[in-house]
Protein backbone atom coordinates (compact mmCIF):
# COMPACT_ATOMS: atom_id res chain seq x y z
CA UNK A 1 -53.26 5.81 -17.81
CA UNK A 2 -54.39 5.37 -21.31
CA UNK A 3 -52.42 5.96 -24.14
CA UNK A 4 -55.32 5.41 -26.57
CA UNK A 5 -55.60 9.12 -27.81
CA UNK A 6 -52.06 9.52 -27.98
CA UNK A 7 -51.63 6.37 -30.18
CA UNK A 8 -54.48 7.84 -32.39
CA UNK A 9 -52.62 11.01 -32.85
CA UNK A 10 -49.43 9.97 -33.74
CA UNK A 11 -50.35 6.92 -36.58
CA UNK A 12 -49.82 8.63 -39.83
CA UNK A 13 -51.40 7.43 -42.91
CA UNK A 14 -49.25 7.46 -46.08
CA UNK A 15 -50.76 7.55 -49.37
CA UNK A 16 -48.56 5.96 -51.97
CA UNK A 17 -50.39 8.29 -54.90
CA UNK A 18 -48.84 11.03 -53.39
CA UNK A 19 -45.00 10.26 -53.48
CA UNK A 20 -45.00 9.80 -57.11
CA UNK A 21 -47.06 13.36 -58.07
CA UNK A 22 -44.41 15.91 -59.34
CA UNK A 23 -44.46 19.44 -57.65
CA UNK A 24 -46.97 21.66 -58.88
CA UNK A 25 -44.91 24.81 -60.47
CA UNK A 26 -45.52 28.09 -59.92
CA UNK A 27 -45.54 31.06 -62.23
CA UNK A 28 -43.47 33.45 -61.40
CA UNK A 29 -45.25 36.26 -63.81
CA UNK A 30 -48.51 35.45 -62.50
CA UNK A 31 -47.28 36.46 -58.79
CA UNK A 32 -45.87 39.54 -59.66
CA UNK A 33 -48.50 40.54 -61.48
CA UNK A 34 -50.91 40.11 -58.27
CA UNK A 35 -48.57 41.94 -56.43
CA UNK A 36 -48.83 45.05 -58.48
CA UNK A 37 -52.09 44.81 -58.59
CA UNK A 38 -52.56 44.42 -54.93
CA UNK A 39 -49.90 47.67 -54.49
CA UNK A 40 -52.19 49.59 -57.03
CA UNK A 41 -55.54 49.02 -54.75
CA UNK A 42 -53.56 50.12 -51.31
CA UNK A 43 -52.75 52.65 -53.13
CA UNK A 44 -56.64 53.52 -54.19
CA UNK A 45 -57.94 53.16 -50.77
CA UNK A 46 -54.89 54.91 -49.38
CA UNK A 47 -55.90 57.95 -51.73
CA UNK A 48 -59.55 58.22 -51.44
CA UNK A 49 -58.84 57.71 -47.30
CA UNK A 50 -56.90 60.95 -47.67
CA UNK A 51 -58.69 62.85 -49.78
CA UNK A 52 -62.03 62.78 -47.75
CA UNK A 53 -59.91 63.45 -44.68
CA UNK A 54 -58.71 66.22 -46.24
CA UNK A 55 -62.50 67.30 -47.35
CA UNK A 56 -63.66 67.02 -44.30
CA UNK A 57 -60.94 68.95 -42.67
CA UNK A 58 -61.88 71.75 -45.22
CA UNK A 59 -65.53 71.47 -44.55
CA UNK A 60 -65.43 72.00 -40.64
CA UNK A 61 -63.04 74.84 -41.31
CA UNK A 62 -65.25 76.51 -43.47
CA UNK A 63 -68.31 75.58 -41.23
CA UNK A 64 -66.61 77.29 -37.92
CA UNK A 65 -65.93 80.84 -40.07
């Protein structure tokens, strides 16, 4: 049996440069403010989906009478 790949697979590599780097921060505002945005375009498609439902609902009606 050879234990070649799973010798491969479990050496890990440690970089020292990347114990000393401090956390990148985050900014909180910046989030949120993605967030409403994102909630404002659901929103957008969510209307425009119902409103041409809605259309064409009223245009077949109108079409059968």
């Amino acid at each position: 049996m050879n234990n070649e790949g799973l010798n491969r697979t479990s050496h890990v590599v440690e970089d020292p440069t990347q114990e000393n780097e401090a956390p990148l921060r985050v900014n909180v505002d910046v989030l949120k403010q993605r967030l409403i945005e994102q909630k404002r375009k659901d929103k957008v498609k969510r209307t425009i989906i119902l409103s041409t439902l809605l259309v064409s609902l009223g245009a077949l009606t109108v079409l059968t009478y």
